[in-house]
N, C-alpha and C. Protein backbone atom coordinates (compact mmCIF):
# COMPACT_ATOMS: atom_id res chain seq x y z
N UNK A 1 6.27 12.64 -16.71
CA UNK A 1 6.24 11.23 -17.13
C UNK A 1 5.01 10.54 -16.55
N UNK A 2 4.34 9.72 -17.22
CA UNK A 2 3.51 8.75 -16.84
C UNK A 2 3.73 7.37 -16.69
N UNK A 3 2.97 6.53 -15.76
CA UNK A 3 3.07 5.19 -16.13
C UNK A 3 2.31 3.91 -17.22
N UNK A 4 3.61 3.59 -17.50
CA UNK A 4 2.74 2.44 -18.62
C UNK A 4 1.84 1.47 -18.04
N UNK A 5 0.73 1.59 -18.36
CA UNK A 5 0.02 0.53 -17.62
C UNK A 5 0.69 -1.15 -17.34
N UNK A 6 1.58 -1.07 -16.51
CA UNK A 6 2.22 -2.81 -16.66
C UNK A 6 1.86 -3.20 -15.06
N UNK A 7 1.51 -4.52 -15.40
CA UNK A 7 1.06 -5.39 -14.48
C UNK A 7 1.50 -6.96 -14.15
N UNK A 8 2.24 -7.46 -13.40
CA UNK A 8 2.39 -8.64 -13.47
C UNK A 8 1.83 -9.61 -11.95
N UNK A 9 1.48 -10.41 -12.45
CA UNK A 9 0.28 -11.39 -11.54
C UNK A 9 1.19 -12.47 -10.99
N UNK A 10 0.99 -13.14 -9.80
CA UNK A 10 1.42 -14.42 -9.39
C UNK A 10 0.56 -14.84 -8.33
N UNK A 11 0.68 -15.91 -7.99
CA UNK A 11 -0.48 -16.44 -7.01
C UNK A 11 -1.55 -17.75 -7.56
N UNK A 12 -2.56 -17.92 -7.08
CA UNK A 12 -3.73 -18.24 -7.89
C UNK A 12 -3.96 -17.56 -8.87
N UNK A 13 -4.82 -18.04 -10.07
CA UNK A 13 -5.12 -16.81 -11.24
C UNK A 13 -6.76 -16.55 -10.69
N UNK A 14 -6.66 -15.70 -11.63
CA UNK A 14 -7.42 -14.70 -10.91
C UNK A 14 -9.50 -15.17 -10.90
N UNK A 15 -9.37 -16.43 -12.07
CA UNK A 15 -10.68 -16.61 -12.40
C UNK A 15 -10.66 -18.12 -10.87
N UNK A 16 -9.81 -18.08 -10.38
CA UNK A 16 -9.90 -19.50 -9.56
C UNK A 16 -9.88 -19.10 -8.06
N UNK A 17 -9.28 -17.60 -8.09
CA UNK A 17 -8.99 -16.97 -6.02
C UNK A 17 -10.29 -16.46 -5.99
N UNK A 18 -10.56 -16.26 -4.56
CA UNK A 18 -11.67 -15.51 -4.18
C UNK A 18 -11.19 -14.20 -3.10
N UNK A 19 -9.41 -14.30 -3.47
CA UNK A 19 -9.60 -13.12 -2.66
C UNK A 19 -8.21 -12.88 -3.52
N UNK A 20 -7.82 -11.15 -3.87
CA UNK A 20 -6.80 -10.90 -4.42
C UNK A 20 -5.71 -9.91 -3.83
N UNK A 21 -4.13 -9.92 -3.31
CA UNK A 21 -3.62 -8.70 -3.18
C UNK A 21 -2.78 -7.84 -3.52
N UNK A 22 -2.86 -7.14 -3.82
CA UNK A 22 -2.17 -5.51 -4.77
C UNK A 22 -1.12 -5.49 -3.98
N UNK A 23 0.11 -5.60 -4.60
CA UNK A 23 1.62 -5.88 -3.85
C UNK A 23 2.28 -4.65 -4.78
N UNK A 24 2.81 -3.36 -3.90
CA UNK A 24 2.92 -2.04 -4.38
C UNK A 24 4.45 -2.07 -4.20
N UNK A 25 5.19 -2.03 -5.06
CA UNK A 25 6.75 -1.99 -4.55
C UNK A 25 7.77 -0.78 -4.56
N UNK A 26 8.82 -0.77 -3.98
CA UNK A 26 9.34 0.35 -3.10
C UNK A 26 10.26 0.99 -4.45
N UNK A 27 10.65 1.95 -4.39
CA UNK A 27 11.65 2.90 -4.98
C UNK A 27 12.73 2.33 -5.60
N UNK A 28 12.99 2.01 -7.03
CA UNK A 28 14.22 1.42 -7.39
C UNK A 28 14.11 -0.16 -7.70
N UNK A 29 13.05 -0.95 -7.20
CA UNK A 29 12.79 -2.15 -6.97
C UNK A 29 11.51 -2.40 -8.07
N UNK A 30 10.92 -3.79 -7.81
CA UNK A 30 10.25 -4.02 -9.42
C UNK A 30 8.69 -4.64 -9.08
N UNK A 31 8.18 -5.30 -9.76
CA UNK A 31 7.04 -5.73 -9.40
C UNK A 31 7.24 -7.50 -9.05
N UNK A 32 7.98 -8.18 -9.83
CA UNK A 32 8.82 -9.33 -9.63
C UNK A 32 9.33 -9.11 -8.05
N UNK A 33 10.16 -8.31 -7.51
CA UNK A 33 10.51 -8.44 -6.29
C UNK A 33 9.57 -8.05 -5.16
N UNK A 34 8.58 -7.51 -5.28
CA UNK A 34 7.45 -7.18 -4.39
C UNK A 34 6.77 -8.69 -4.14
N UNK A 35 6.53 -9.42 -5.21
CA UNK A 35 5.87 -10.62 -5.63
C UNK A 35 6.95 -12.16 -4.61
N UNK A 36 8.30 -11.35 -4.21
CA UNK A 36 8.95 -12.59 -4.07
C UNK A 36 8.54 -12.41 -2.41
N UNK A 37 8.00 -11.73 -2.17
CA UNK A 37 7.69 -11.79 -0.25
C UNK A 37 6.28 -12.54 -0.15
N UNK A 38 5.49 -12.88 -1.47
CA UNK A 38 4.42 -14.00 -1.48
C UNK A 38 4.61 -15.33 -0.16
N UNK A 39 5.75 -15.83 -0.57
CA UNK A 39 6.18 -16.99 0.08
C UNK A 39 5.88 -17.16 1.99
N UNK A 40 6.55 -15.89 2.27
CA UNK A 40 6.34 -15.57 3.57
C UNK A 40 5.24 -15.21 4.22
N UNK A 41 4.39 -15.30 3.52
CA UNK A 41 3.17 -14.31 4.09
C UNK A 41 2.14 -15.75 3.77
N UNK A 42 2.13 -16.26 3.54
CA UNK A 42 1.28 -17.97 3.99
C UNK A 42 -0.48 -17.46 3.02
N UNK A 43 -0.06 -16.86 1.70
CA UNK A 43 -1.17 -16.60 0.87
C UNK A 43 -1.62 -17.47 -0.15
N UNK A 44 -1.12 -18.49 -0.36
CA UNK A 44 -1.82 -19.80 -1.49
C UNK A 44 -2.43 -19.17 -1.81
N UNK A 45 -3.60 -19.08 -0.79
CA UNK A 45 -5.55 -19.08 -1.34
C UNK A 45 -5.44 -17.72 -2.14
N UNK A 46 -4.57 -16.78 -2.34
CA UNK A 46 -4.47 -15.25 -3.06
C UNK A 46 -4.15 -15.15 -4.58
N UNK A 47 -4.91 -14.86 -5.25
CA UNK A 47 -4.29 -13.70 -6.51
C UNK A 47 -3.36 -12.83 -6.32
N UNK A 48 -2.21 -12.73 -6.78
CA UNK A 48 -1.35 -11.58 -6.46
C UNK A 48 -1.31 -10.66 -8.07
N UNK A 49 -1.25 -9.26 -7.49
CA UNK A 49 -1.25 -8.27 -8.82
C UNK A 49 -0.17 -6.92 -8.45
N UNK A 50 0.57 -7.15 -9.01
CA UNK A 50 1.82 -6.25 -9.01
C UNK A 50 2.11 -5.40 -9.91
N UNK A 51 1.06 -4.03 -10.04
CA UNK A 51 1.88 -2.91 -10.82
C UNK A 51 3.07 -2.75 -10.57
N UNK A 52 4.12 -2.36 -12.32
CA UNK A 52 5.15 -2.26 -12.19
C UNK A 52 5.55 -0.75 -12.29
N UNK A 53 6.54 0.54 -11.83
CA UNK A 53 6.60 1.64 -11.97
C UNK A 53 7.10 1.96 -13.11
N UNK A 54 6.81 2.62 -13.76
CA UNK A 54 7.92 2.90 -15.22
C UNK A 54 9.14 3.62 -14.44
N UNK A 55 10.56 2.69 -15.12
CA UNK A 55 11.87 3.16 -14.27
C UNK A 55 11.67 3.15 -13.18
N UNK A 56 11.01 1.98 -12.69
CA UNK A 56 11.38 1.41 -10.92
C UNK A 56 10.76 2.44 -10.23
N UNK A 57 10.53 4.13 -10.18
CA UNK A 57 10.07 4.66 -9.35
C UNK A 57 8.43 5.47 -9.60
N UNK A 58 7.65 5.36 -8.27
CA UNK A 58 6.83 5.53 -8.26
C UNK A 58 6.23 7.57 -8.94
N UNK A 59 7.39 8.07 -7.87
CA UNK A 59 7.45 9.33 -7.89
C UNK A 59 8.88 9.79 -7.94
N UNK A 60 9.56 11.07 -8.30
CA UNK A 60 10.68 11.15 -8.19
C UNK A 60 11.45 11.57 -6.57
N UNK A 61 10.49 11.98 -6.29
CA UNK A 61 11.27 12.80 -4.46
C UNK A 61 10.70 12.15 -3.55
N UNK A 62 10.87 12.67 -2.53
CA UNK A 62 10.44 12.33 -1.26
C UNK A 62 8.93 12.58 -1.13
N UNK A 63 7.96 11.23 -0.57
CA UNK A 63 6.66 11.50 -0.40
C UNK A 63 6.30 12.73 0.62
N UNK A 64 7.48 13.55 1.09
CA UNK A 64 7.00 14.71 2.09
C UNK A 64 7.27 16.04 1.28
N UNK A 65 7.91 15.66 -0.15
CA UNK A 65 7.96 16.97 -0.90
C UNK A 65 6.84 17.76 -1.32
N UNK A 66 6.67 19.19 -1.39
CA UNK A 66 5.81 19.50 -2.16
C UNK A 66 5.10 18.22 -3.16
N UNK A 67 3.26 18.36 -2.84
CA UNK A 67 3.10 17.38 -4.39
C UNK A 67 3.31 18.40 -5.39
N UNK A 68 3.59 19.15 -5.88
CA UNK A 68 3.54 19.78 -7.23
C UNK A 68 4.91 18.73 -7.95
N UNK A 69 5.78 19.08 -6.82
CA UNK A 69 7.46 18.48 -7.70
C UNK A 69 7.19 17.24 -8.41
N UNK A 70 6.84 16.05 -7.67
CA UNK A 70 6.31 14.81 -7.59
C UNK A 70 5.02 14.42 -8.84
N UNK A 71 4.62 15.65 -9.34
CA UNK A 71 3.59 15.52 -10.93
C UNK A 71 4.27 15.52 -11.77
N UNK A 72 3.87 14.87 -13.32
CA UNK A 72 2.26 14.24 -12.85
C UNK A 72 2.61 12.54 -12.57
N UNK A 73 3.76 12.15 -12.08
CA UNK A 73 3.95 10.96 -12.06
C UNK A 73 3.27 9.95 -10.50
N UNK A 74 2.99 11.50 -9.78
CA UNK A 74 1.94 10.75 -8.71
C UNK A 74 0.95 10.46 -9.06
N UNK A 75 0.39 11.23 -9.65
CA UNK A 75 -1.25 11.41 -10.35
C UNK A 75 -1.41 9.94 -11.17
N UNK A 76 -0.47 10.06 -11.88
CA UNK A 76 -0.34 8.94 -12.58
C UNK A 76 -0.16 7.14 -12.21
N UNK A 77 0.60 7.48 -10.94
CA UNK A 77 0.98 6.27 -10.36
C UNK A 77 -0.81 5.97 -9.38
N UNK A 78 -1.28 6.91 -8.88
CA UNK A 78 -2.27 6.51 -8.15
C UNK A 78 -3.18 6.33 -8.93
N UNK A 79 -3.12 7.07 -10.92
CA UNK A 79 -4.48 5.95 -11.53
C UNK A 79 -4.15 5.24 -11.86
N UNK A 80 -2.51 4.41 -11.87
CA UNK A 80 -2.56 3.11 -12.27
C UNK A 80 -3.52 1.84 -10.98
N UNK A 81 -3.25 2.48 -10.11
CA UNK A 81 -3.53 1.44 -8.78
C UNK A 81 -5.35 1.83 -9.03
N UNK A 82 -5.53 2.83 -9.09
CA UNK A 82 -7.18 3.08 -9.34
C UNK A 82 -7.50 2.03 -11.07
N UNK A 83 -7.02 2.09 -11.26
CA UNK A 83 -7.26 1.18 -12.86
C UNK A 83 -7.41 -0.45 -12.03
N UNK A 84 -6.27 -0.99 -11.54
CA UNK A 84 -6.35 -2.01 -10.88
C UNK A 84 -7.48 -2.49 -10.78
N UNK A 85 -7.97 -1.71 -9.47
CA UNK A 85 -8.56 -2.08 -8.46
C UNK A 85 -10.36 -1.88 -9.01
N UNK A 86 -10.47 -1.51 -10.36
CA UNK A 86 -11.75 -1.31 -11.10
C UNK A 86 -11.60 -2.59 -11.99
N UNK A 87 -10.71 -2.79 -12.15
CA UNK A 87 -10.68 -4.03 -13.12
C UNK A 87 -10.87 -5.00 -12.59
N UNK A 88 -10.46 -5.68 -11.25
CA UNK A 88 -10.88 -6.48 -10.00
C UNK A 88 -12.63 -6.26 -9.71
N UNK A 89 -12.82 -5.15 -9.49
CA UNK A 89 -14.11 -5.32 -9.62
C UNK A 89 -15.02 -5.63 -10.62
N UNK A 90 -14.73 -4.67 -11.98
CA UNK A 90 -15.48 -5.84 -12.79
C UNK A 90 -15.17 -7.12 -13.65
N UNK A 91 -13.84 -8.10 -12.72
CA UNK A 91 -14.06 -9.15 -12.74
C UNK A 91 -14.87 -10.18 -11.34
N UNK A 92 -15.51 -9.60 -10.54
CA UNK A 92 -16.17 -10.20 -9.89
C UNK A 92 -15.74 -9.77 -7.88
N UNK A 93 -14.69 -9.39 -8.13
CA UNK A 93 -14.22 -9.35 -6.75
C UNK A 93 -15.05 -7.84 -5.96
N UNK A 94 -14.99 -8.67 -4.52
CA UNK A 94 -15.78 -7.38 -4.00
C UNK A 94 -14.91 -6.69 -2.96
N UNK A 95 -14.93 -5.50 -2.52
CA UNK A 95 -14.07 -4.57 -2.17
C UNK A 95 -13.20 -5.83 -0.94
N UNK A 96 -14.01 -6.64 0.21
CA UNK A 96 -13.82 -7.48 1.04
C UNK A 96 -13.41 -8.14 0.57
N UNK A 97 -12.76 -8.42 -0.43
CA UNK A 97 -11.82 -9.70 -1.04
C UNK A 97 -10.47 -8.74 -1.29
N UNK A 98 -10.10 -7.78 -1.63
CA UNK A 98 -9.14 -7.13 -1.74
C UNK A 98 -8.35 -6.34 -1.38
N UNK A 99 -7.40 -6.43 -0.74
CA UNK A 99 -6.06 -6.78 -0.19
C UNK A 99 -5.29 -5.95 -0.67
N UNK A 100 -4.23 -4.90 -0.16
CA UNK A 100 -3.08 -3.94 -0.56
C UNK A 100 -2.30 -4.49 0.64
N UNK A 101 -0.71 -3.92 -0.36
CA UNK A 101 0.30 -4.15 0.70
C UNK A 101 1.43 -3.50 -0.27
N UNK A 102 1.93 -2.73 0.63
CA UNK A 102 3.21 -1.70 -0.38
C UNK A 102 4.43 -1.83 0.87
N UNK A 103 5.81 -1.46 -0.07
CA UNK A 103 6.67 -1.53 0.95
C UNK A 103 7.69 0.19 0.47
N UNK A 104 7.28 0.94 1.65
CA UNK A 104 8.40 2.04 1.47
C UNK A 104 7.26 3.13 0.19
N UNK A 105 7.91 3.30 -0.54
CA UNK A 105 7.52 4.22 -1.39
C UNK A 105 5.84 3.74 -2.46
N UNK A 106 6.24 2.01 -2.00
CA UNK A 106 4.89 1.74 -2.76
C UNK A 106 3.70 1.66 -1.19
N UNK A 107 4.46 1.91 -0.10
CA UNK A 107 3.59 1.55 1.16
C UNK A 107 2.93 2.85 1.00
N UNK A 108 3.52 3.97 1.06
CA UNK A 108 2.94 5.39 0.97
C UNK A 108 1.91 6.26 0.16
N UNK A 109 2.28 5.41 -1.20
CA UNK A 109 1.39 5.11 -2.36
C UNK A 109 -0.04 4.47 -2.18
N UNK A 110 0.32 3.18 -2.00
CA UNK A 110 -0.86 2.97 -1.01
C UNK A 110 -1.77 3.38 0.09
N UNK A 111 -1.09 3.95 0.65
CA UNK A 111 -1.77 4.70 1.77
C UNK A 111 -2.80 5.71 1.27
N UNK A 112 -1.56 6.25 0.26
CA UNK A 112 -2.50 7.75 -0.55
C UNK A 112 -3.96 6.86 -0.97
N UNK A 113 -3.63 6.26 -1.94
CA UNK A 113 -4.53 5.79 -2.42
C UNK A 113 -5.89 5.39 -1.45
N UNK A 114 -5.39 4.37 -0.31
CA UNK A 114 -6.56 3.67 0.25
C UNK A 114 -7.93 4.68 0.66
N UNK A 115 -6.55 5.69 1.08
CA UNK A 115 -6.89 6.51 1.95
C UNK A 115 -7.99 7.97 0.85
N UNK A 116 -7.67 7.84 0.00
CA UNK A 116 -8.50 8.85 -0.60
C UNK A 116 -9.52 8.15 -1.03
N UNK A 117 -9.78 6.48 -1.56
CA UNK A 117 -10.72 6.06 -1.69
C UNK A 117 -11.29 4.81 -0.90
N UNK A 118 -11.28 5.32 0.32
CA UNK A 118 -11.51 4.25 1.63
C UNK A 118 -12.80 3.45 1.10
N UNK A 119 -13.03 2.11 1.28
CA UNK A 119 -13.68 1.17 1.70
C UNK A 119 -13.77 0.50 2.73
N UNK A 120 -14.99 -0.97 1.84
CA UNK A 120 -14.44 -1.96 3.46
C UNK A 120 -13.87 -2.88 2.68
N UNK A 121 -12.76 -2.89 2.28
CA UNK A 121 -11.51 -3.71 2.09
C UNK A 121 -11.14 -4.83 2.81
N UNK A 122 -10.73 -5.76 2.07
CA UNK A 122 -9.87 -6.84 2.94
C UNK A 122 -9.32 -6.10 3.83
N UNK A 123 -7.81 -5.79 3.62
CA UNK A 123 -7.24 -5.35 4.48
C UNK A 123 -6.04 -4.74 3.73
N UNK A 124 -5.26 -3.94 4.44
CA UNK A 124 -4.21 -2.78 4.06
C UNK A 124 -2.66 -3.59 4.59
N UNK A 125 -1.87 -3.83 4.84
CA UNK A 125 -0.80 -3.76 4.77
C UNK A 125 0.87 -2.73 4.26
N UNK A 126 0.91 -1.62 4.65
CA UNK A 126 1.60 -0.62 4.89
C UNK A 126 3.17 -0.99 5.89
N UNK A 127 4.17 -1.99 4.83
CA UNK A 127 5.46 -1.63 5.47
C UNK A 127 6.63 -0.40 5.42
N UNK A 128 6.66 0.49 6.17
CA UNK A 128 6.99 1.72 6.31
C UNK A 128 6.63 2.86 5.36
N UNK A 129 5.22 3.17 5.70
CA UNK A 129 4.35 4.27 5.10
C UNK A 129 4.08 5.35 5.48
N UNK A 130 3.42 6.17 5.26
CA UNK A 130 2.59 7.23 5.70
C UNK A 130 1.62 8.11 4.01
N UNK A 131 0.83 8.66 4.37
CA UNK A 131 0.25 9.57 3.33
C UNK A 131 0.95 10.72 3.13
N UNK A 132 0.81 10.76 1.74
CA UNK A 132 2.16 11.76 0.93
C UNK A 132 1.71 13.34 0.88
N UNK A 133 2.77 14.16 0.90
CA UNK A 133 2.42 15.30 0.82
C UNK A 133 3.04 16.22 1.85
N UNK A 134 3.78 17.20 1.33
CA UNK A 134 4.43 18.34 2.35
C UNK A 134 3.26 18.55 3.55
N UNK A 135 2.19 18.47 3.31
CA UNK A 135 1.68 18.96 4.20
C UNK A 135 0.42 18.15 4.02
N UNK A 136 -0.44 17.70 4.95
CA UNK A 136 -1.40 16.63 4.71
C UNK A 136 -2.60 17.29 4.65
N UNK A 137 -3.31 17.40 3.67
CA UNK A 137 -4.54 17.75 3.26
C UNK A 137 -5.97 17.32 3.79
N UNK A 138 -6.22 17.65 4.58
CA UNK A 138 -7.14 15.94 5.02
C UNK A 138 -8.75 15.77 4.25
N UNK A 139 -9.41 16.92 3.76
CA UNK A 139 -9.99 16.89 2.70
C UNK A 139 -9.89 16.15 1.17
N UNK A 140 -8.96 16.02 1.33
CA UNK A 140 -9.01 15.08 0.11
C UNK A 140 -9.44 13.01 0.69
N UNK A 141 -9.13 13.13 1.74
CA UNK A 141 -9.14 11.62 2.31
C UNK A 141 -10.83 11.52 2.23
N UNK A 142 -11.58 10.29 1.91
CA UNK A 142 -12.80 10.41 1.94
C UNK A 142 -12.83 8.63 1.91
N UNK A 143 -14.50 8.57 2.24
CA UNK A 143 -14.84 7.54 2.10
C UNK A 143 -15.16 6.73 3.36
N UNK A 144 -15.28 5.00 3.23
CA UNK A 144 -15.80 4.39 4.83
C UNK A 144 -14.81 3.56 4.78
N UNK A 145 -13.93 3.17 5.29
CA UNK A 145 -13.09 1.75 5.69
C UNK A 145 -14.23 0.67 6.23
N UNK A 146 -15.05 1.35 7.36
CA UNK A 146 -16.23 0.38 8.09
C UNK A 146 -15.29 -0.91 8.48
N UNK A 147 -14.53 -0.44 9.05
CA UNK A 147 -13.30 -1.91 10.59
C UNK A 147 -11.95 -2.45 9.29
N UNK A 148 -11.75 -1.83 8.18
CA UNK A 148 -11.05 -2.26 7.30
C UNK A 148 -9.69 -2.80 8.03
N UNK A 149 -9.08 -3.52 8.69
CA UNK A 149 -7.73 -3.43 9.33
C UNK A 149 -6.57 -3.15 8.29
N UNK A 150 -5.64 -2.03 8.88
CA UNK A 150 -4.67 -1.59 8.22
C UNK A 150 -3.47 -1.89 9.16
N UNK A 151 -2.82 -2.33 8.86
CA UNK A 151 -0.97 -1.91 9.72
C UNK A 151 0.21 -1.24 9.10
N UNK A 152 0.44 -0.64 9.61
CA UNK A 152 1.82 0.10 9.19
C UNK A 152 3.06 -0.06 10.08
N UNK A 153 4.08 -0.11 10.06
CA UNK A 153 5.16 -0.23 10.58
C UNK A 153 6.08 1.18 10.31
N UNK A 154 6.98 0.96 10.85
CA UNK A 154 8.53 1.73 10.58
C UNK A 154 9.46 1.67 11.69
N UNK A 155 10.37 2.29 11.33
CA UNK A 155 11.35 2.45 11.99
C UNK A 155 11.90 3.64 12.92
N UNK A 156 12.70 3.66 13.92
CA UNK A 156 12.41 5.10 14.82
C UNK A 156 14.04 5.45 15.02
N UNK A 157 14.85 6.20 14.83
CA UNK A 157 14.08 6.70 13.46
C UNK A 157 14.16 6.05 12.05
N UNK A 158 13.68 6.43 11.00
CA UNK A 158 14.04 5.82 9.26
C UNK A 158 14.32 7.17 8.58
N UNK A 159 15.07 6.56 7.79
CA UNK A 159 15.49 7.64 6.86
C UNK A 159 14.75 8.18 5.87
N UNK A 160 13.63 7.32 5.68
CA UNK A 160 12.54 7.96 4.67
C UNK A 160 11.41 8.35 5.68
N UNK A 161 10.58 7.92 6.57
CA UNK A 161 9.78 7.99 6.86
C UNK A 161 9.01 8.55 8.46
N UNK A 162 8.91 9.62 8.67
CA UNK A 162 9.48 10.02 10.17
C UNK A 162 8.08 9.59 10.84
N UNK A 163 8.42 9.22 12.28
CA UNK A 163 7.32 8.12 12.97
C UNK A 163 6.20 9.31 13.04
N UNK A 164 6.25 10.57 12.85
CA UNK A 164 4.93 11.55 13.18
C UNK A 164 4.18 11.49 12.00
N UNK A 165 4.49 11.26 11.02
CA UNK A 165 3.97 11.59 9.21
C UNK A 165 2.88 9.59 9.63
N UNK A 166 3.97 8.68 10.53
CA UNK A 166 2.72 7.58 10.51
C UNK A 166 1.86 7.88 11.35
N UNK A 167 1.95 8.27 12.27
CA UNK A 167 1.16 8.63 13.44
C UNK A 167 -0.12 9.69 13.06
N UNK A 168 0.10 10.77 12.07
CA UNK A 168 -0.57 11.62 11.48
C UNK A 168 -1.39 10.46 10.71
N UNK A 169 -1.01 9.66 9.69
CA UNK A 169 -1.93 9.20 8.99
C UNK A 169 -2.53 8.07 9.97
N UNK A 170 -2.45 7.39 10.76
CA UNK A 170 -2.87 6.79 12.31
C UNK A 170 -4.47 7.38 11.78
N UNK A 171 -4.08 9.03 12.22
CA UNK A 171 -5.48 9.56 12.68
C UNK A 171 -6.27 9.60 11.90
N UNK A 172 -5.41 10.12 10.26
CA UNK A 172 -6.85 9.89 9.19
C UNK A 172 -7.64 8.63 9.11
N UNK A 173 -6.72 8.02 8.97
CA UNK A 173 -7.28 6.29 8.73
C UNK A 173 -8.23 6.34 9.80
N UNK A 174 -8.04 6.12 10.83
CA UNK A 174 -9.26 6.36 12.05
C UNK A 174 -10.19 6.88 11.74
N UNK A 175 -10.33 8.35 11.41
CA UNK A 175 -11.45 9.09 11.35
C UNK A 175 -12.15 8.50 10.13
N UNK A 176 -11.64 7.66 8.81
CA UNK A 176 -12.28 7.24 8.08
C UNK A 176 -12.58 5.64 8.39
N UNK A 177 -12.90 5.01 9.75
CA UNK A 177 -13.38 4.15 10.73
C UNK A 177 -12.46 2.72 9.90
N UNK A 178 -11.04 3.06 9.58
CA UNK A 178 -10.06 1.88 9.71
C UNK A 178 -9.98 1.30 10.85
N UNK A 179 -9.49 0.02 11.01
CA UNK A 179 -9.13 -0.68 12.29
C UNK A 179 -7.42 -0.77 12.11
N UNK A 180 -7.07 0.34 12.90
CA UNK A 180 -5.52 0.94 12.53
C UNK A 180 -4.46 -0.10 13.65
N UNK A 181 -3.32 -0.60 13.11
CA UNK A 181 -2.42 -0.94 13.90
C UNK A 181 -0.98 -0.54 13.74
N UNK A 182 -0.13 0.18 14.75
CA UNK A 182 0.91 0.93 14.03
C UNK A 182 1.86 0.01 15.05
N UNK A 183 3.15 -0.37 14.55
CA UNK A 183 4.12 -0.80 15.12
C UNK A 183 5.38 0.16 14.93
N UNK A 184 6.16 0.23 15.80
CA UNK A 184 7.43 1.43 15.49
C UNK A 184 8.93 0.48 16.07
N UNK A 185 9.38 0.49 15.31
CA UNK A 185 10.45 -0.26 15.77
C UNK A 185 11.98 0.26 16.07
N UNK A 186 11.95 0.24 17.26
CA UNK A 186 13.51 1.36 18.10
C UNK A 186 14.80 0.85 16.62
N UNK A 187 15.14 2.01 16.28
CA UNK A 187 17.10 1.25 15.49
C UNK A 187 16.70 0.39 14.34
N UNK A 188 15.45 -0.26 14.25
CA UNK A 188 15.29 -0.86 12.59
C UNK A 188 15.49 -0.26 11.87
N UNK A 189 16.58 -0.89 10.62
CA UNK A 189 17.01 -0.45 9.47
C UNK A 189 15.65 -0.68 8.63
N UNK A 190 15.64 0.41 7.60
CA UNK A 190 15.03 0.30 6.58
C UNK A 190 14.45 -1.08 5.59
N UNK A 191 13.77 -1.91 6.07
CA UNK A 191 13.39 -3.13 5.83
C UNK A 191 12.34 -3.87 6.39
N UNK A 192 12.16 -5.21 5.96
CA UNK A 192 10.60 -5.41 6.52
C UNK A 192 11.02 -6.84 7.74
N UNK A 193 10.70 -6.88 8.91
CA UNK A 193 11.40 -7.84 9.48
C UNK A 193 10.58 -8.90 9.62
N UNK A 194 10.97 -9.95 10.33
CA UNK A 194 9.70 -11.59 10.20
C UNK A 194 8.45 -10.82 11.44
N UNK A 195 9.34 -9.61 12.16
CA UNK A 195 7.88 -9.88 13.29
C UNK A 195 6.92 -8.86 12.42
N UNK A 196 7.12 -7.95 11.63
CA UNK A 196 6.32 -7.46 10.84
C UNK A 196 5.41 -7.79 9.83
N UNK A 197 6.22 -9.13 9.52
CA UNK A 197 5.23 -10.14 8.60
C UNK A 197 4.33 -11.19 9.50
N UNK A 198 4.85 -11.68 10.50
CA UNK A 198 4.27 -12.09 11.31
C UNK A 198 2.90 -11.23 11.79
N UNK A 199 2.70 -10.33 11.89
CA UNK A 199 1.66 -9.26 12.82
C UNK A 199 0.75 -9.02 11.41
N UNK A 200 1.28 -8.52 10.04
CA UNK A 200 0.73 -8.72 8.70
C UNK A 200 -0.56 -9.57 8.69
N UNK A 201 0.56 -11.20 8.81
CA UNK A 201 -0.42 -12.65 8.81
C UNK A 201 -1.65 -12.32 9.37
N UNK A 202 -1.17 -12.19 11.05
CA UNK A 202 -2.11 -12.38 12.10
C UNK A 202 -3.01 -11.33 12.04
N UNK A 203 -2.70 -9.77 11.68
CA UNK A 203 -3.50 -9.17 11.72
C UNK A 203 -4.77 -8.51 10.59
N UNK A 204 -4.11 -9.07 9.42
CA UNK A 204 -4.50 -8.57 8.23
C UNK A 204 -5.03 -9.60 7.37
N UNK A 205 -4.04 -10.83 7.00
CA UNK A 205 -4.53 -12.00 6.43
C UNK A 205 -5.11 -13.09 6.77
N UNK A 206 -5.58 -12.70 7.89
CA UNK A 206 -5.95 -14.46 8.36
C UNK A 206 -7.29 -14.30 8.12
């Protein structure tokens, strides 16, 4: 299966922001509900752009499955976000104006993504992520972040996301000269909490 190219926007429009962010949403969930954590995160001055997954999910399994299982609807899901983020550019925006933030299955997505085509980006936002793949490839990761700040969170443990798979991608992001911040949170349930949006604000959007 592939994805239909669908996109839905909120925020400033897009000919009036000078800075835009790619709001990636989690497993089962929509592009409308990725869009409703706008409020909290103190973004007025933002374009928001919310690919939607065909049937809510990004991929079908677990981002630590074999990728073979997970085709071609990964492939697919990471050129929808690569379509995005070309179309942003040739409407005027420059890599430093643009902004990702995924939660869970769209955080991981993201990751893949940033992470295979690193810039110097606004900034990354990763609530409970890591880079996908039974086994992490690190050849495929390329590119410069040049101080891009990224954060990721999770939970210790989570049921999707085990704190070594963030810690592993910690290091790629590093070596591709991100400005990495990882938070791990003892017994947090699967969710995004105010001090995580809080650290977001401060560390990513301001």
């Amino acid at each position: 299966m592939n994805h239909a190219h669908k996109v839905v926007y909120g925020g400033k429009l897009l000919k009036d922001a000078s800075k835009v962010l790619i709001m990636v949403h989690g497993r089962g969930a929509s592009a409308e509900s990725i869009l409703s954590l706008a409020p909290h995160l103190d973004i007025s001055d933002f374009a928001l752009v919310a690919p939607q997954a065909t049937n809510n999910t990004w991929y079908p399994y677990s981002f630590m499955a074999p990728e073979s299982e997970n085709q071609p609807w990964l492939s697919s899901a990471l050129i929808l976000l690569d379509s995005v983020v070309v179309d942003l550019r040739q409407k005027g925006f420059a890599d430093k104006d643009i902004y990702f933030l995924g939660f869970s299955q769209g955080a991981c997505l993201t990751l893949e993504f940033v992470a295979q085509h690193a810039a110097a980006f606004g900034g990354v936002i990763a609530f409970t992520g890591g880079v996908i793949g039974e086994q992490i490839v690190e050849n495929k990761y390329q590119g410069d972040f040049n101080g891009t700040p990224v954060f990721i969170s999770t939970g210790d443990p989570d049921p999707h996301v085990p704190v070594q798979r963030v810690l592993d991608t910690e290091k790629i992001l590093k070596k591709l000269h991100a400005d990495v911040q990882v938070k791990i949170y003892p017994g947090r349930p699967h969710t995004i909490t105010q001090d995580e949006i809080d650290i977001a604000k401060e560390f990513v959007l301001k």
